[in-house]
N, C-alpha and C. Protein backbone atom coordinates (compact mmCIF):
# COMPACT_ATOMS: atom_id res chain seq x y z
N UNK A 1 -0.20 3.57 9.53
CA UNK A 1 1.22 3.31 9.63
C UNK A 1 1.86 4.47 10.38
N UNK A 2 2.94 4.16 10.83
CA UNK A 2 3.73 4.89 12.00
C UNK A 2 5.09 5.89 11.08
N UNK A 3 5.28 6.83 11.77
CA UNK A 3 6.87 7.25 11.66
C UNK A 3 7.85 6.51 12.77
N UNK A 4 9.11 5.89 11.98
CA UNK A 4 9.77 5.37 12.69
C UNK A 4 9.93 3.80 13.01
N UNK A 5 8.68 3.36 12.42
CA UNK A 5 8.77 1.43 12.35
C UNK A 5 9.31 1.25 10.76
N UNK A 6 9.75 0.15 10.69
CA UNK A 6 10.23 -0.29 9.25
C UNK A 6 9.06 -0.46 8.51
N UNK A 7 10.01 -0.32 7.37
CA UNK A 7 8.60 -0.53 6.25
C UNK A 7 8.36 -1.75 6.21
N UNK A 8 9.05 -2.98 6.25
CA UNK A 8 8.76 -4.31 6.30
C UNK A 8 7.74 -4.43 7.65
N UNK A 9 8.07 -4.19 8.47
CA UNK A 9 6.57 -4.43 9.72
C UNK A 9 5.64 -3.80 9.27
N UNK A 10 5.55 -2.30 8.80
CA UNK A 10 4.29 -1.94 8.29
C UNK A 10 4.01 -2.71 7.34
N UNK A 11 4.53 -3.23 6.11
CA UNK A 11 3.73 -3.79 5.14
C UNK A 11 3.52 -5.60 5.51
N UNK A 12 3.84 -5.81 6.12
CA UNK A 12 3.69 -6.91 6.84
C UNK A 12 1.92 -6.98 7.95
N UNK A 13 2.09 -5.90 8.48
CA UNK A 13 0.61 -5.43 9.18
C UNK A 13 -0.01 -5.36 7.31
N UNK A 14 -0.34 -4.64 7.12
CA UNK A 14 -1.25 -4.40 5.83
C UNK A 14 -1.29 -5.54 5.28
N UNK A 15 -0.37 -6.48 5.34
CA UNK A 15 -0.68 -7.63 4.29
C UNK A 15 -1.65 -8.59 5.29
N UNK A 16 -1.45 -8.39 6.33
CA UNK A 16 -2.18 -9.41 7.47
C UNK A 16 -3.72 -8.91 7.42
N UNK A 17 -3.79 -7.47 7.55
CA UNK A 17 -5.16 -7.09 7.29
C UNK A 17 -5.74 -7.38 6.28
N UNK A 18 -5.15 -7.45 4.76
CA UNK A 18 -5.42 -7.56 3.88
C UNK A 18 -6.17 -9.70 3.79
N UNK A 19 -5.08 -10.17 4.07
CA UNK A 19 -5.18 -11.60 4.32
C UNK A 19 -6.57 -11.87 5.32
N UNK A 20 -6.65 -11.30 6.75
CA UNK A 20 -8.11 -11.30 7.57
C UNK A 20 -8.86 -10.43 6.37
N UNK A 21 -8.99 -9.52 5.23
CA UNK A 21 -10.59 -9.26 5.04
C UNK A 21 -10.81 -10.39 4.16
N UNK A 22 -9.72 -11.00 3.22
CA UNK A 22 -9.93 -12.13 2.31
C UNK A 22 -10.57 -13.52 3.14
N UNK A 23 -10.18 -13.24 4.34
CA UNK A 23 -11.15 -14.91 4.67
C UNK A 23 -12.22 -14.14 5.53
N UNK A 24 -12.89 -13.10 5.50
CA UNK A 24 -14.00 -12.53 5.77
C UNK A 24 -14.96 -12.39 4.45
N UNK A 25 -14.57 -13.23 3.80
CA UNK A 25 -14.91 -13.04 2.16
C UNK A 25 -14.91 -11.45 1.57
N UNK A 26 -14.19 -10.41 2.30
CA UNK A 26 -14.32 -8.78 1.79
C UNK A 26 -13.27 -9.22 0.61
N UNK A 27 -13.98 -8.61 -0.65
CA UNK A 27 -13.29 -8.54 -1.66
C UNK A 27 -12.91 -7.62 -2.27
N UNK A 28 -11.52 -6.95 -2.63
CA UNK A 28 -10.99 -5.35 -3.03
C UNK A 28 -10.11 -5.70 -4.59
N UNK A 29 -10.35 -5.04 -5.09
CA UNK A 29 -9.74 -5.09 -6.26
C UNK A 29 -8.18 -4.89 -6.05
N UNK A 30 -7.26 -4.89 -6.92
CA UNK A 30 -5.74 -4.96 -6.29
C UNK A 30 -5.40 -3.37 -6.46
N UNK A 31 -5.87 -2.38 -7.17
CA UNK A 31 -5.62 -1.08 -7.14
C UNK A 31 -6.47 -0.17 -6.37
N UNK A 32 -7.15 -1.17 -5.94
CA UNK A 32 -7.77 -0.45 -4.35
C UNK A 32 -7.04 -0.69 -3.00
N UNK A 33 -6.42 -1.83 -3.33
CA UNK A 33 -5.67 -1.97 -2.07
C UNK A 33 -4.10 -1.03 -2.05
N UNK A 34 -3.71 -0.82 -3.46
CA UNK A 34 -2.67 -0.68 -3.60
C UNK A 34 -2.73 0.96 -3.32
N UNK A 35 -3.82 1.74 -3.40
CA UNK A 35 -4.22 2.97 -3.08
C UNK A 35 -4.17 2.88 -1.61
N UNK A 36 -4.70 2.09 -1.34
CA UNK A 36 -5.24 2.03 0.38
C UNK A 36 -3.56 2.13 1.02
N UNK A 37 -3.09 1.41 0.05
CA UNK A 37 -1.90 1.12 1.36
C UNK A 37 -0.78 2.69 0.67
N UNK A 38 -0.91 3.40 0.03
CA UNK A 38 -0.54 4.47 -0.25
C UNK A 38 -1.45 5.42 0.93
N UNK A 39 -2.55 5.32 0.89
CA UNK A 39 -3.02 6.44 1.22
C UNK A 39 -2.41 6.41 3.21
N UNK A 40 -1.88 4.98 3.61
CA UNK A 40 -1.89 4.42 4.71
C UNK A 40 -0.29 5.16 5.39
N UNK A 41 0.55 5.30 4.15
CA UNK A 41 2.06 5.77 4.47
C UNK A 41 1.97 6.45 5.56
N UNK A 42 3.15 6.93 5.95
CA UNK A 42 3.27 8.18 7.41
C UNK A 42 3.81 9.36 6.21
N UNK A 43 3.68 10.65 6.67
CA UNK A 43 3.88 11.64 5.91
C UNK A 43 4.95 11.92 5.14
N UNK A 44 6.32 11.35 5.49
CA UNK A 44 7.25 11.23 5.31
C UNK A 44 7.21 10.46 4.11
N UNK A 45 6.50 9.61 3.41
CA UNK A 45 6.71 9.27 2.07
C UNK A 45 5.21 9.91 1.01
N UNK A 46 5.32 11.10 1.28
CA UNK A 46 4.34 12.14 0.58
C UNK A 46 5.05 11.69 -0.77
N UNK A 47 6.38 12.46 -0.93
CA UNK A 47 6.66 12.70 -2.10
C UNK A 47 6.79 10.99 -2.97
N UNK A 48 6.63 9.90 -2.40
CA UNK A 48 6.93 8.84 -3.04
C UNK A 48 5.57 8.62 -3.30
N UNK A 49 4.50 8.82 -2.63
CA UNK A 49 3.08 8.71 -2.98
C UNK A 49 2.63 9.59 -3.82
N UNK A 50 3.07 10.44 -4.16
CA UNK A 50 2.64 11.75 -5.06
C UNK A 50 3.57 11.15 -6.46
N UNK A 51 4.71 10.10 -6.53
CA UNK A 51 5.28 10.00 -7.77
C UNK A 51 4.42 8.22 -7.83
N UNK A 52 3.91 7.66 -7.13
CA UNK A 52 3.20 6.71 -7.50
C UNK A 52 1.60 7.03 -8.04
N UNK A 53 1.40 7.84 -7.89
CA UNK A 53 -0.09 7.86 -7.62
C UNK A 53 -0.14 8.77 -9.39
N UNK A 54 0.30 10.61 -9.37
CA UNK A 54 0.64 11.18 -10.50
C UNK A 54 1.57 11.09 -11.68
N UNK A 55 2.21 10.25 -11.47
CA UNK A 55 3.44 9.77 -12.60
C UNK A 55 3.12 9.01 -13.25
N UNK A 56 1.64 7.77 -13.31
CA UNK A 56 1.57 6.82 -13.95
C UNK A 56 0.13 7.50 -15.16
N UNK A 57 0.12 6.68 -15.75
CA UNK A 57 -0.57 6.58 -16.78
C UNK A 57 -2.08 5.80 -17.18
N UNK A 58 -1.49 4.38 -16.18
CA UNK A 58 -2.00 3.14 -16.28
C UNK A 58 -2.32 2.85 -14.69
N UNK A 59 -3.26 1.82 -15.18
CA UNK A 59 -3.84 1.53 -13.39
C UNK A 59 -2.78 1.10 -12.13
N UNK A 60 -2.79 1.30 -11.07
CA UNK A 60 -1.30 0.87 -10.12
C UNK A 60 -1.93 -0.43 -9.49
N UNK A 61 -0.63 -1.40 -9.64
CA UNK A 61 -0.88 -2.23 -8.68
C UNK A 61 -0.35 -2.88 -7.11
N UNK A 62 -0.92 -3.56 -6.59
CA UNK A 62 -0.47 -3.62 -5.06
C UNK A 62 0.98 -3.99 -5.36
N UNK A 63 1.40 -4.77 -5.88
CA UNK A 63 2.77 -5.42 -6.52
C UNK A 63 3.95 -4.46 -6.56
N UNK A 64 3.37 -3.75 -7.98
CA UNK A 64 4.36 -2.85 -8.09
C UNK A 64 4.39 -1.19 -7.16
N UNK A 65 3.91 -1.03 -6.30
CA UNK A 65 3.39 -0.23 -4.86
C UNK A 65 4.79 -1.14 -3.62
N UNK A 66 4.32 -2.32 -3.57
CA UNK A 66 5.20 -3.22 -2.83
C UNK A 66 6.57 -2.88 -3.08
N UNK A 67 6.61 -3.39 -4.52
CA UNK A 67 8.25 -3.58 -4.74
C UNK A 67 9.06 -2.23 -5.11
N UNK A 68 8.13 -0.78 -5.32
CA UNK A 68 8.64 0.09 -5.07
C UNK A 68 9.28 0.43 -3.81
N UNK A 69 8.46 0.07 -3.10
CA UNK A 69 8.70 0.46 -1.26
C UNK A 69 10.25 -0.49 -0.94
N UNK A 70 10.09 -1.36 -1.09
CA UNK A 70 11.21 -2.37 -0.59
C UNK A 70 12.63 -1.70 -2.07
């Protein structure tokens, strides 16, 4: 992901990639993806990835990763 494109086009790309590995039959668990697309941010949302990732308790999911962002 870029500095400077919206977050809706970036997560829009990631969901498309995500959608092509599912009909490649690649199968990811949803807190692998939801990591992936953390680990994917531009630097500029460090500190929102550092309160998703260390702040929780419980496993993260792509969902609530999503609807944080938006």
């Amino acid at each position: 992901m870029t500095e400077g494109k919206s977050i809706e086009d970036q997560m829009d790309e990631f969901n498309k990639i995500i959608d092509d590995l599912e009909n490649v039959d690649v199968k990811m668990e949803d807190e692998d993806q939801a990591i992936i697309l953390l680990s994917a941010l531009p630097k500029s949302y460090e500190h929102f990835v550092d309160a998703m990732l260390y702040g929780r308790e419980q496993s993260l999911t792509l969902e609530e990763v999503q609807a944080a962002l938006n």
